[in-house]
N, C-alpha and C. Protein backbone atom coordinates (compact mmCIF):
# COMPACT_ATOMS: atom_id res chain seq x y z
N UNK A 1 -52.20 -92.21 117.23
CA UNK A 1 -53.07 -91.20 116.70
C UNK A 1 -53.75 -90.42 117.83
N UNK A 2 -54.30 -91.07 118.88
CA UNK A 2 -55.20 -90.38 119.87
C UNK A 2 -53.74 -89.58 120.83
N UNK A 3 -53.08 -89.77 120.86
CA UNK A 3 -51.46 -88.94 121.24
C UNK A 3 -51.47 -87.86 120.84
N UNK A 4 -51.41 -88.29 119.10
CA UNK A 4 -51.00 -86.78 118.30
C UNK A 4 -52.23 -85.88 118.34
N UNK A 5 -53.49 -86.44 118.66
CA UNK A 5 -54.65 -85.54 118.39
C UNK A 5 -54.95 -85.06 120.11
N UNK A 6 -54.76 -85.46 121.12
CA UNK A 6 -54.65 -85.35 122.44
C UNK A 6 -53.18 -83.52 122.23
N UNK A 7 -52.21 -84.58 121.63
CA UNK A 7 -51.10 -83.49 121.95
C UNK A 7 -51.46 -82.03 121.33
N UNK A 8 -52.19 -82.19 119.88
CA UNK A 8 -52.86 -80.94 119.13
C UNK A 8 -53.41 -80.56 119.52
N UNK A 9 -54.32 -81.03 120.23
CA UNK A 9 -55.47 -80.29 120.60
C UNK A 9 -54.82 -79.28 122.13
N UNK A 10 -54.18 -79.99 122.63
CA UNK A 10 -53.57 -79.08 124.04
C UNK A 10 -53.19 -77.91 123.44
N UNK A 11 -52.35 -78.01 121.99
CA UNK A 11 -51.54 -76.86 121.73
C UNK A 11 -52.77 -75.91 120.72
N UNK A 12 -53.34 -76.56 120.09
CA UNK A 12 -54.41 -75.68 119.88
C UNK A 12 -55.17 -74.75 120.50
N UNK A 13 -55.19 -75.41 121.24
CA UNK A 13 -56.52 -74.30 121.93
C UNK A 13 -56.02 -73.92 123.30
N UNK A 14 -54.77 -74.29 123.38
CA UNK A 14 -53.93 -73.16 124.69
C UNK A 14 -53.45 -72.41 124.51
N UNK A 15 -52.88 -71.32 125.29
CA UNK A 15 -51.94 -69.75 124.71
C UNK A 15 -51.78 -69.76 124.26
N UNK A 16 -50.51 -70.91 124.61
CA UNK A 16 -49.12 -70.80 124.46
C UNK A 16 -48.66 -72.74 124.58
N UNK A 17 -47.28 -73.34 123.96
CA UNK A 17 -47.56 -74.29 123.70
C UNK A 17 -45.46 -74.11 124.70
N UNK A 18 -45.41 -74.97 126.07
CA UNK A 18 -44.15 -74.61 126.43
C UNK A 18 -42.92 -74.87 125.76
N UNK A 19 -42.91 -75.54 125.21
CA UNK A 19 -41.31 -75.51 124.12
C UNK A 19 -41.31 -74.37 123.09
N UNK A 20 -42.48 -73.62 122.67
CA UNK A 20 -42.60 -72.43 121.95
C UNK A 20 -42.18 -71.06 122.61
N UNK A 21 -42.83 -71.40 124.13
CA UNK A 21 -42.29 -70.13 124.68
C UNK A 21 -41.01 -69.90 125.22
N UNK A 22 -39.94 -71.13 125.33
CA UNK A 22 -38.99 -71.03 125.48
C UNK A 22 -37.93 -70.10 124.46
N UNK A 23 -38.39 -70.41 122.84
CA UNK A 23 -37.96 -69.58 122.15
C UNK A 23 -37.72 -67.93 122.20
N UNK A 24 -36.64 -67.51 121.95
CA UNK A 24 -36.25 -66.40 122.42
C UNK A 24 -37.07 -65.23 120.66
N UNK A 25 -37.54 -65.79 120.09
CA UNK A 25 -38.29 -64.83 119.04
C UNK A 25 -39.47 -65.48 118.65
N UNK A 26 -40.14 -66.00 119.97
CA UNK A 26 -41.12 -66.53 119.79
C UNK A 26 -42.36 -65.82 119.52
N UNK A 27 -43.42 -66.20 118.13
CA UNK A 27 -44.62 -65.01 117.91
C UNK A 27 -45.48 -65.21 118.76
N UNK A 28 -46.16 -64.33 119.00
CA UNK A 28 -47.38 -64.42 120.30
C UNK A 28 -48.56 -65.38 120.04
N UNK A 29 -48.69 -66.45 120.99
CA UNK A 29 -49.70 -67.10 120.67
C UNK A 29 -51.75 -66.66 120.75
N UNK A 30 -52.08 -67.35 119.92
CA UNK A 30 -53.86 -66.92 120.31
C UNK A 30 -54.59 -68.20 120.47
N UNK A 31 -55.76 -68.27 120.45
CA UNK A 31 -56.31 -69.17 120.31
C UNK A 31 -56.92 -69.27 119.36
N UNK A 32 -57.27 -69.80 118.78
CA UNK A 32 -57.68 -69.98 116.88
C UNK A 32 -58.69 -69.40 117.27
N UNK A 33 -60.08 -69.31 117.64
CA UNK A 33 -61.29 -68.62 117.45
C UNK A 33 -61.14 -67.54 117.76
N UNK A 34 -59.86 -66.84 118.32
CA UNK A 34 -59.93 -65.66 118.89
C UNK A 34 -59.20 -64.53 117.33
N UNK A 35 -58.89 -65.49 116.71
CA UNK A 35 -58.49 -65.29 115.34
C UNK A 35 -59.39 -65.62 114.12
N UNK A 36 -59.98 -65.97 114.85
CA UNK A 36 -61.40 -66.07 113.23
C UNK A 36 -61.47 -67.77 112.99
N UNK A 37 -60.44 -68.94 113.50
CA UNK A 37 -60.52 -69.73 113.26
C UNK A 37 -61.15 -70.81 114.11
N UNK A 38 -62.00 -72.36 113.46
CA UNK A 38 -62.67 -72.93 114.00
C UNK A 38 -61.53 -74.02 114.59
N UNK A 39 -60.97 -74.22 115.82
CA UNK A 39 -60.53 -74.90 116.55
C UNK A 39 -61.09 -76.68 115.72
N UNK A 40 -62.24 -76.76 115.98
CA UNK A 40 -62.59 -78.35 115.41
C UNK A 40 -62.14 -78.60 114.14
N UNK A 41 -62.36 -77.07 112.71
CA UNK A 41 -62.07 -77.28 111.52
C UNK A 41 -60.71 -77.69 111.67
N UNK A 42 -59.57 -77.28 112.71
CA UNK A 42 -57.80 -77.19 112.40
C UNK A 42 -57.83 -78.57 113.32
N UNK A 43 -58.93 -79.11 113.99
CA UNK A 43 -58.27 -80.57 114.08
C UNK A 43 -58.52 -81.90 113.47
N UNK A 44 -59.45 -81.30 113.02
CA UNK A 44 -60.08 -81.78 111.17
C UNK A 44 -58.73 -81.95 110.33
N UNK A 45 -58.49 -80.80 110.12
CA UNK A 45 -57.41 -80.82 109.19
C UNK A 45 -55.87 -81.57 110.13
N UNK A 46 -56.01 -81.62 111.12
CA UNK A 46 -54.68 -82.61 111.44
C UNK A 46 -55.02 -83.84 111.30
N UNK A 47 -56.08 -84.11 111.53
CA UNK A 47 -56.54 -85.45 111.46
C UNK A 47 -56.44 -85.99 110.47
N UNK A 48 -56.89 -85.43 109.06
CA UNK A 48 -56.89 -85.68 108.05
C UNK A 48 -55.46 -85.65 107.01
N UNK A 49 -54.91 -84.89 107.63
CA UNK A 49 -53.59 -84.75 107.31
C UNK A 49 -52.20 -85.87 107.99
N UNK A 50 -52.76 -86.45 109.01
CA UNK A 50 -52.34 -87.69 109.35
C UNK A 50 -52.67 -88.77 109.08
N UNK A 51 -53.69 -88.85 108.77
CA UNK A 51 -54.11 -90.19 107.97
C UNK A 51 -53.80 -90.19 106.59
N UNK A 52 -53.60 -88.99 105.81
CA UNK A 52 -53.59 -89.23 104.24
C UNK A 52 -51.88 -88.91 103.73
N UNK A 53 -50.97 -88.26 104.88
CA UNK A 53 -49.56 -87.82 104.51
C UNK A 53 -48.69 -88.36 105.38
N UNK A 54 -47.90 -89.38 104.56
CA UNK A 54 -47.08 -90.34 105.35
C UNK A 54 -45.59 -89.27 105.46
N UNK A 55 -45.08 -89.10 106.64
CA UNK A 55 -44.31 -89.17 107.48
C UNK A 55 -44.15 -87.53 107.65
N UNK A 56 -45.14 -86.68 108.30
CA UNK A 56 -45.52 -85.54 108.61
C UNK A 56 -44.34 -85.45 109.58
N UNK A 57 -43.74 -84.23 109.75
CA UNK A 57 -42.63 -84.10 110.91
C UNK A 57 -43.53 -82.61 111.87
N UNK A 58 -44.10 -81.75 111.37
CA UNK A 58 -44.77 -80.61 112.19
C UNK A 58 -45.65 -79.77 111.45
N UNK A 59 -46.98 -79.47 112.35
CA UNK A 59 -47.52 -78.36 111.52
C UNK A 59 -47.68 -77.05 112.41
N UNK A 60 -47.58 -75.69 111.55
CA UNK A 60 -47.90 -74.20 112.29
C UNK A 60 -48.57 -73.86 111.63
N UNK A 61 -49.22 -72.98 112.27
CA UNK A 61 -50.54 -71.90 111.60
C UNK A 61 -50.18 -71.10 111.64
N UNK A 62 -50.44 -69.87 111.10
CA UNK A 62 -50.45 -68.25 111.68
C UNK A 62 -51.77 -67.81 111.25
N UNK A 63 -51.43 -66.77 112.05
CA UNK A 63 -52.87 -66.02 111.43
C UNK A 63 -52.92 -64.85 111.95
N UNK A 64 -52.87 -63.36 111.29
CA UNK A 64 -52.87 -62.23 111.89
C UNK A 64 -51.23 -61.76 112.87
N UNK A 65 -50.78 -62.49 112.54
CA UNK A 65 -49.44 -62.53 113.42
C UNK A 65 -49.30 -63.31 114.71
N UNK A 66 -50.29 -64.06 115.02
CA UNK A 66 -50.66 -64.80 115.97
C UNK A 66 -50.57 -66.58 115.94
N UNK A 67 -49.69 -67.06 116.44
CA UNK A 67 -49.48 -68.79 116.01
C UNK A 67 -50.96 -68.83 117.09
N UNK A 68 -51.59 -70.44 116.26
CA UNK A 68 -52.82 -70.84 116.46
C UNK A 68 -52.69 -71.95 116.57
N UNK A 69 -52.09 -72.65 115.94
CA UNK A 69 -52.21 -73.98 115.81
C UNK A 69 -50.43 -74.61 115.81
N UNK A 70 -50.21 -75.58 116.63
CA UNK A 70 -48.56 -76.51 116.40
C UNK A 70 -48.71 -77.50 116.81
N UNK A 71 -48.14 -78.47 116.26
CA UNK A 71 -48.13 -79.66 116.90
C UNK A 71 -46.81 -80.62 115.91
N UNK A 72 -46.47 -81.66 116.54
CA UNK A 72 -45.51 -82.08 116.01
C UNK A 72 -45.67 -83.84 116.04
N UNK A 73 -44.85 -84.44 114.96
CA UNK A 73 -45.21 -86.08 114.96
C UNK A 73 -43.96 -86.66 115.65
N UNK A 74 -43.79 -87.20 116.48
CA UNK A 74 -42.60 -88.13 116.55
C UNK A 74 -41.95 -89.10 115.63
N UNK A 75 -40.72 -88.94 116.14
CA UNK A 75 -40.04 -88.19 116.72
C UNK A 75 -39.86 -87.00 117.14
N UNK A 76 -40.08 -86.05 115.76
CA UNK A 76 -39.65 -84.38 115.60
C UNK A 76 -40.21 -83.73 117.33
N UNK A 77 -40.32 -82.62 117.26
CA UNK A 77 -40.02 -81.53 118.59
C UNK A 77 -40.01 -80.18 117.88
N UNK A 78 -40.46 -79.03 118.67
CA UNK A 78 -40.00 -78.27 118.61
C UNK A 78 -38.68 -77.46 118.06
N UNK A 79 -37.71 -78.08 118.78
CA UNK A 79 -36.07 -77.95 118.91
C UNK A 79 -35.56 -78.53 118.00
N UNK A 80 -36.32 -79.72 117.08
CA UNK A 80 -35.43 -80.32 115.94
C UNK A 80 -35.58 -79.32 114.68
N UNK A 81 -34.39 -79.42 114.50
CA UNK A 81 -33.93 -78.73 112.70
C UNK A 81 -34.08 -79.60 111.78
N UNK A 82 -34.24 -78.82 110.34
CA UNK A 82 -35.30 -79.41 109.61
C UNK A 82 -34.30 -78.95 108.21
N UNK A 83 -33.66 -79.58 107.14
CA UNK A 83 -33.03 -79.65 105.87
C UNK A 83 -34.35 -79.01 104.98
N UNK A 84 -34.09 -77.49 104.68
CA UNK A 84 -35.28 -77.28 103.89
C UNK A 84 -35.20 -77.82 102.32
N UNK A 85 -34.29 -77.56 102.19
CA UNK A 85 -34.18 -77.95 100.68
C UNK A 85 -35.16 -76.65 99.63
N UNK A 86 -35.32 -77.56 99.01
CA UNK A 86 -36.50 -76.27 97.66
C UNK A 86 -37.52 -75.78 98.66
N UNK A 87 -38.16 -76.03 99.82
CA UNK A 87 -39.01 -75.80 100.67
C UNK A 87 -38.73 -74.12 100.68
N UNK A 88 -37.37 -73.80 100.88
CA UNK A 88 -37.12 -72.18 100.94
C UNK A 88 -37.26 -71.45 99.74
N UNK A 89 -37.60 -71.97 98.53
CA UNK A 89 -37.18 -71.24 97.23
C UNK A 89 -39.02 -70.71 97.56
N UNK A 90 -40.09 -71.61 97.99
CA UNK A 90 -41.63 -70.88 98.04
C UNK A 90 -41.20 -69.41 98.53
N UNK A 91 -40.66 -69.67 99.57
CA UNK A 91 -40.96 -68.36 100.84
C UNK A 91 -39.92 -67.33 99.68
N UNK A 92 -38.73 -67.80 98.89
CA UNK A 92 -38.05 -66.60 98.35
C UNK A 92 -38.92 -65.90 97.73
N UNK A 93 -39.37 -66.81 96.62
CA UNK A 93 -40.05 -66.21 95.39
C UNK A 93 -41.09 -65.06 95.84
N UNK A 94 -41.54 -66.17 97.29
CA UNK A 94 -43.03 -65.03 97.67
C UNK A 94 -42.53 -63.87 98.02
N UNK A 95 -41.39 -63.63 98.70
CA UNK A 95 -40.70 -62.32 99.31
C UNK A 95 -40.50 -61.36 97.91
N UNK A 96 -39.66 -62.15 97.11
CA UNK A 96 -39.06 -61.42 96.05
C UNK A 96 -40.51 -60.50 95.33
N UNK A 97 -41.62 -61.59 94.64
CA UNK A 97 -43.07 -61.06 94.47
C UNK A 97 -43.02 -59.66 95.23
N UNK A 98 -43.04 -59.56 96.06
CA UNK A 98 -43.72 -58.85 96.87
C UNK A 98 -43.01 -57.57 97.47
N UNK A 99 -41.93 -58.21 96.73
CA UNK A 99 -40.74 -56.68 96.61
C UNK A 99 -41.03 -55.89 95.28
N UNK A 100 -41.54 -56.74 94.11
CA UNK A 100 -41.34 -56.41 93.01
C UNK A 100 -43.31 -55.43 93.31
N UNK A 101 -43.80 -56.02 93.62
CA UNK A 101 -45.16 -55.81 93.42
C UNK A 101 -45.19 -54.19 94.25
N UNK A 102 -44.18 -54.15 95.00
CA UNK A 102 -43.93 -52.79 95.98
C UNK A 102 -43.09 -51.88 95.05
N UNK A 103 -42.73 -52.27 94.09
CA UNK A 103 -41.61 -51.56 92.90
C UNK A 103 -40.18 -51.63 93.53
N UNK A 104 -39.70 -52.15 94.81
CA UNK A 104 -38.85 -52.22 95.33
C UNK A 104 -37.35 -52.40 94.57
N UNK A 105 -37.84 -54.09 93.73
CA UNK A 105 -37.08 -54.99 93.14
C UNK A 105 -37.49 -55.40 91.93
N UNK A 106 -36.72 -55.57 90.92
CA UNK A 106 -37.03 -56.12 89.26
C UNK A 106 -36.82 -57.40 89.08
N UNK A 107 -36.99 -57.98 88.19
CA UNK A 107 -37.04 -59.68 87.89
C UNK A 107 -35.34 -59.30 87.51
N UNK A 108 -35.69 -58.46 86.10
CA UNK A 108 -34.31 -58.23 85.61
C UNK A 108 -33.19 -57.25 86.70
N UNK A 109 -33.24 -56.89 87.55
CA UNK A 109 -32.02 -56.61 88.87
C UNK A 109 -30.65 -57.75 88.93
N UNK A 110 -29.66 -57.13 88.27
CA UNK A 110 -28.18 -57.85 88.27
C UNK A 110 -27.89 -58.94 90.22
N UNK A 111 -27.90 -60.21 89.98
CA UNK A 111 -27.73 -60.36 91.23
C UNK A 111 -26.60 -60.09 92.31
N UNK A 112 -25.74 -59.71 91.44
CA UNK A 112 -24.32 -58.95 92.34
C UNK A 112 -24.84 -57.82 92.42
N UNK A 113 -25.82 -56.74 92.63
CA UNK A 113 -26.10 -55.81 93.47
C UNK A 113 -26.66 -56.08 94.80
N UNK A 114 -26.81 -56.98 94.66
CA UNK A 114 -27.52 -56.74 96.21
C UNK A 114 -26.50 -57.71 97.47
N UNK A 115 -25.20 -57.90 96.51
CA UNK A 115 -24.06 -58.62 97.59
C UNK A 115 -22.75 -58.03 97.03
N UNK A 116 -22.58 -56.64 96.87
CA UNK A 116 -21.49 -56.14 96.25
C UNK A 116 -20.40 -56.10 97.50
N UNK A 117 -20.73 -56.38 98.17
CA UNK A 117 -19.41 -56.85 99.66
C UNK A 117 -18.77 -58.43 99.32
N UNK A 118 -19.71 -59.19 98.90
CA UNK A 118 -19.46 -60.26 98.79
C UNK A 118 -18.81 -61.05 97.22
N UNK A 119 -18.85 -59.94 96.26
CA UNK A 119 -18.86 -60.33 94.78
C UNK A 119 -16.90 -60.33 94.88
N UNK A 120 -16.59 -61.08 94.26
CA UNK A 120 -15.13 -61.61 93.65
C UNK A 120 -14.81 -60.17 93.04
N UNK A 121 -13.74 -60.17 93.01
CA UNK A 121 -12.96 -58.80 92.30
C UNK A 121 -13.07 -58.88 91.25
N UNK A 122 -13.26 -60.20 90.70
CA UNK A 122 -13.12 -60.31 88.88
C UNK A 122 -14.16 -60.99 88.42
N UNK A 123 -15.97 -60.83 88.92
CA UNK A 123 -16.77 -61.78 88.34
C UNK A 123 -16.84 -62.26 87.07
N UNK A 124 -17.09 -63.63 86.80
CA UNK A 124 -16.88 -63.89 85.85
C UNK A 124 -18.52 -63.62 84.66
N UNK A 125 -18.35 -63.47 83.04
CA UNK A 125 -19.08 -63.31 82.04
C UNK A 125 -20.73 -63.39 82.78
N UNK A 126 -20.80 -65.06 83.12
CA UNK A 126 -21.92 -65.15 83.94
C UNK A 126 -22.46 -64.40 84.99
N UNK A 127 -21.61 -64.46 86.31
CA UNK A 127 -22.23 -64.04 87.25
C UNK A 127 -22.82 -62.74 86.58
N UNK A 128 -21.58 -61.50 86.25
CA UNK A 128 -22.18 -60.62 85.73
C UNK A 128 -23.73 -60.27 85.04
N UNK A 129 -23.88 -61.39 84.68
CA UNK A 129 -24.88 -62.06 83.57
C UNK A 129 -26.42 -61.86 84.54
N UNK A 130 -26.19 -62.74 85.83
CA UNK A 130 -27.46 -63.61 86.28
C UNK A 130 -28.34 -62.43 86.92
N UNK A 131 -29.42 -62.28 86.23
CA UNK A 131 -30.81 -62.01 86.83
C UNK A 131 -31.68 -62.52 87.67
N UNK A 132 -32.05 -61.69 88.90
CA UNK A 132 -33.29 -62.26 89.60
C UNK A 132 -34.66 -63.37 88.98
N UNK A 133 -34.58 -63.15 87.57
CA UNK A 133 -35.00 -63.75 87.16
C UNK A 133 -34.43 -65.27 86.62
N UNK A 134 -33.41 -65.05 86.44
CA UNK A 134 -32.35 -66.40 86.07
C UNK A 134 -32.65 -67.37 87.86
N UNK A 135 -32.47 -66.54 88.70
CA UNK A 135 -32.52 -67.31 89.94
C UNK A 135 -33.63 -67.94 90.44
N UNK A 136 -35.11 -67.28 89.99
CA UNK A 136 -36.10 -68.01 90.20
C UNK A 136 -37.07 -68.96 89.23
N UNK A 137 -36.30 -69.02 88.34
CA UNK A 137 -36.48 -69.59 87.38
C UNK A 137 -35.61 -71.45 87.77
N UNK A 138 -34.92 -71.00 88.13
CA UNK A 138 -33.46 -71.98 88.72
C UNK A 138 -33.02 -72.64 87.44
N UNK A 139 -32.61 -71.40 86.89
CA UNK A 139 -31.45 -71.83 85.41
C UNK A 139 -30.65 -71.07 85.34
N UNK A 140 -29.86 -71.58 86.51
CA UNK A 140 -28.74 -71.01 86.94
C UNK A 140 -28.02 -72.16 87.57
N UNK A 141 -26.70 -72.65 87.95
CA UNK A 141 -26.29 -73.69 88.21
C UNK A 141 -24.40 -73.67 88.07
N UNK A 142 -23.65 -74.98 88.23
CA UNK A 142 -22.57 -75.41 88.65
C UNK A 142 -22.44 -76.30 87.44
N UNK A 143 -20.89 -76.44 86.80
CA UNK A 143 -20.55 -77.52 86.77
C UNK A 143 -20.00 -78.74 87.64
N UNK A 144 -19.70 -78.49 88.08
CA UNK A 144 -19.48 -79.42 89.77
C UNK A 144 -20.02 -78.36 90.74
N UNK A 145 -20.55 -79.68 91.40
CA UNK A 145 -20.97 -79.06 93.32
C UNK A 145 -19.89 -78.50 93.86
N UNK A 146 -20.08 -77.08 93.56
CA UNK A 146 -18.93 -76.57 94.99
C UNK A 146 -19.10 -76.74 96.35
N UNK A 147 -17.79 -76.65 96.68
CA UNK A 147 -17.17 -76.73 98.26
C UNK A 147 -17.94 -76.10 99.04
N UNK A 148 -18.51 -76.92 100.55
CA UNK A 148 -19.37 -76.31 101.07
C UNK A 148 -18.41 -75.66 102.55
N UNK A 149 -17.96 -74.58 102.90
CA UNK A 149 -17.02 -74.13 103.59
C UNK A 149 -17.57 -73.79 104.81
N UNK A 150 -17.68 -72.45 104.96
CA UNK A 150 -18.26 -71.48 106.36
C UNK A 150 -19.40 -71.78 105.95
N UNK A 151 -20.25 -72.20 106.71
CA UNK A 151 -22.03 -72.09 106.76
C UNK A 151 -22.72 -70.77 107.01
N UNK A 152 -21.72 -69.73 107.53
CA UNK A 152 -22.28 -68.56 107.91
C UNK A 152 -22.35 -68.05 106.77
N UNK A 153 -21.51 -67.77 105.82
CA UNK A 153 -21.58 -66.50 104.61
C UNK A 153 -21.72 -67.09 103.19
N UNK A 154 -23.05 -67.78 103.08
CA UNK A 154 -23.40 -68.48 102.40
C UNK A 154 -23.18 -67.58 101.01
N UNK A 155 -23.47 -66.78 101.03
CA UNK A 155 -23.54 -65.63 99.68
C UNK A 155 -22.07 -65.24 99.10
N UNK A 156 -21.33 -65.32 100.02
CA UNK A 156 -20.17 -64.83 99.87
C UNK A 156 -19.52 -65.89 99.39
N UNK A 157 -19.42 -67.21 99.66
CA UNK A 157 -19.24 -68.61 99.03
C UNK A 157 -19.95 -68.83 97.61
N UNK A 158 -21.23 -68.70 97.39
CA UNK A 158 -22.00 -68.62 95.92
C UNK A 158 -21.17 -67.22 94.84
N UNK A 159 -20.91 -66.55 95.05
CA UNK A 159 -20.25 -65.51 94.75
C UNK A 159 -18.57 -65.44 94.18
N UNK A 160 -18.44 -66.59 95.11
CA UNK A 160 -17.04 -66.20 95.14
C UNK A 160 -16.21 -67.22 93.96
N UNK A 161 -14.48 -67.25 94.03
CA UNK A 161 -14.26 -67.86 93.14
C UNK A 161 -14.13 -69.48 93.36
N UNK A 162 -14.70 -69.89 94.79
CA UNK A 162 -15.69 -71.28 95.18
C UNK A 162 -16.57 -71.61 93.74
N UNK A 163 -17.43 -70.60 93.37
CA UNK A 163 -18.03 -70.77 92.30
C UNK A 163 -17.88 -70.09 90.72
N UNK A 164 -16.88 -70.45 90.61
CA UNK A 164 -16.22 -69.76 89.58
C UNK A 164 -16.86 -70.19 88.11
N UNK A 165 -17.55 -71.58 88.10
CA UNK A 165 -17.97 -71.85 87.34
C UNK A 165 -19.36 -71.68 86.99
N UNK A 166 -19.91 -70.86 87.74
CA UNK A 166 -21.34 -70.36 87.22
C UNK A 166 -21.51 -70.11 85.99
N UNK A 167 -23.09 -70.82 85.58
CA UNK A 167 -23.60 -70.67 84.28
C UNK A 167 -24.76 -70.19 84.49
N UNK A 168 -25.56 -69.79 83.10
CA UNK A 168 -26.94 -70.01 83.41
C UNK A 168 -27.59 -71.11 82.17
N UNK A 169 -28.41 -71.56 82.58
CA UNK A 169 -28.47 -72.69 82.12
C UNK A 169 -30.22 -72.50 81.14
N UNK A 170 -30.22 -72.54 80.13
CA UNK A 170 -32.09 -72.17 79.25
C UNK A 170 -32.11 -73.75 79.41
N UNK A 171 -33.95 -73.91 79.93
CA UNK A 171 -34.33 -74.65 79.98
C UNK A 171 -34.28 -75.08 81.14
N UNK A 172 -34.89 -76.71 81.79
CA UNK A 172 -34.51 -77.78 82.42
C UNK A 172 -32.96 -77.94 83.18
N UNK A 173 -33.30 -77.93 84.47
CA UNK A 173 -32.16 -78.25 85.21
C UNK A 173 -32.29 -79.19 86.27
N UNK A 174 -30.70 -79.65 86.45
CA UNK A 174 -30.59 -80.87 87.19
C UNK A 174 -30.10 -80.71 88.65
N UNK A 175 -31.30 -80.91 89.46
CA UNK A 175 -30.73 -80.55 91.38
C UNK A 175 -30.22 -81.24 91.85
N UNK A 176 -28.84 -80.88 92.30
CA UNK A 176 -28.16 -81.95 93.10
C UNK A 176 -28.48 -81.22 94.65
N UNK A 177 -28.34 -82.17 95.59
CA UNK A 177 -28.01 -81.68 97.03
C UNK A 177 -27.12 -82.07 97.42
N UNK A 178 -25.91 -81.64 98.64
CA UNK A 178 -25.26 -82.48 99.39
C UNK A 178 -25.67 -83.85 100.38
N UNK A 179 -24.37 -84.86 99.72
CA UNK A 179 -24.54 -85.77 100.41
C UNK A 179 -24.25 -86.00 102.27
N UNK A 180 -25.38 -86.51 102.47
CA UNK A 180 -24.78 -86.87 104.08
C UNK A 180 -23.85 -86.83 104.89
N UNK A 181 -22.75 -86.94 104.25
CA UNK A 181 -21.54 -87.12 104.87
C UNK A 181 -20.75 -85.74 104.17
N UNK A 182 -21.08 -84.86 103.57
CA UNK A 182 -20.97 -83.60 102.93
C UNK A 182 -21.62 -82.36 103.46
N UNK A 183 -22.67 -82.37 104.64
CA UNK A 183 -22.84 -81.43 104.93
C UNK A 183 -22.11 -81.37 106.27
């Protein structure tokens, strides 16, 4: 504990934290009070957040566009990658919000518009079907887990006739992830 709160506190209340600046799109660091924030309150909150949340891997702050606060539990690092899982569907929804709230984007927006490079020549009843809203809702789904292929063109794989069996699904749905030896 006096490690992790020794190691926070260095990265708190310094620039810059060196495995951060190694990053090649790394955001500019501040120092929390120089951002409005109380340095003691954010080691309050690590503290407390280590004692009450078993097996913490890293925390970041932002604030104003400015990282304030990082620190990490061991094992984890900087450099380790992290299986988001549903963790990414927060940050979608919030993006999507905030497209819609700009008039940008609709709930109801067909989701093969916005990957018409990537859509099958012959989508099927469904895809045709699925709304931005079907997607954040997540009643939308597989009868079997499709094939997980190129990691790069993830969309183009969801799209394609990989997933030929797209439904959308009213109600309650069941999340599978890939297994271990599957990704």
């Amino acid at each position: 504990m006096k490690a992790l709160l020794a190691m926070c506190s260095t990265v708190l209340l310094a620039l810059a934290c060196p495995a951060a600046e190694k990053a090649p799109t790394a955001l500019p660091r501040s120092r929390p009070e120089a951002q409005g924030i109380s340095p003691a309150a954010l080691l309050a909150f690590v503290d407390e957040a280590d004692r009450k949340i078993d097996s913490l891997h890293s925390f970041l702050l932002v604030r104003h566009g400015h990282v304030v606060a990082e620190c990490w539990w061991a094992p984890y690092d900087a450099q380790t990658h992290h299986e988001l899982y549903s963790l990414s569907k927060s940050f979608t929804s919030t993006a999507v919000g905030l497209a819609i709230a700009e008039g940008k984007r609709s709930l109801d927006d067909p989701v093969l518009k916005f990957f018409p490079e990537d859509a099958p020549e012959q989508p099927s009843a469904n895809l045709k079907a699925m709304r931005v809203h079907d997607l954040l809702r997540m009643s939308t789904g597989h009868q079997t887990e499709p094939p997980r292929r190129d990691e790069g063109k993830s969309s183009k794989l969801s799209l394609s006739g990989a997933h030929a069996d797209a439904i959308i699904i009213p109600g309650p749905t069941v999340l599978m992830y890939p297994k271990e030896d599957e990704r």
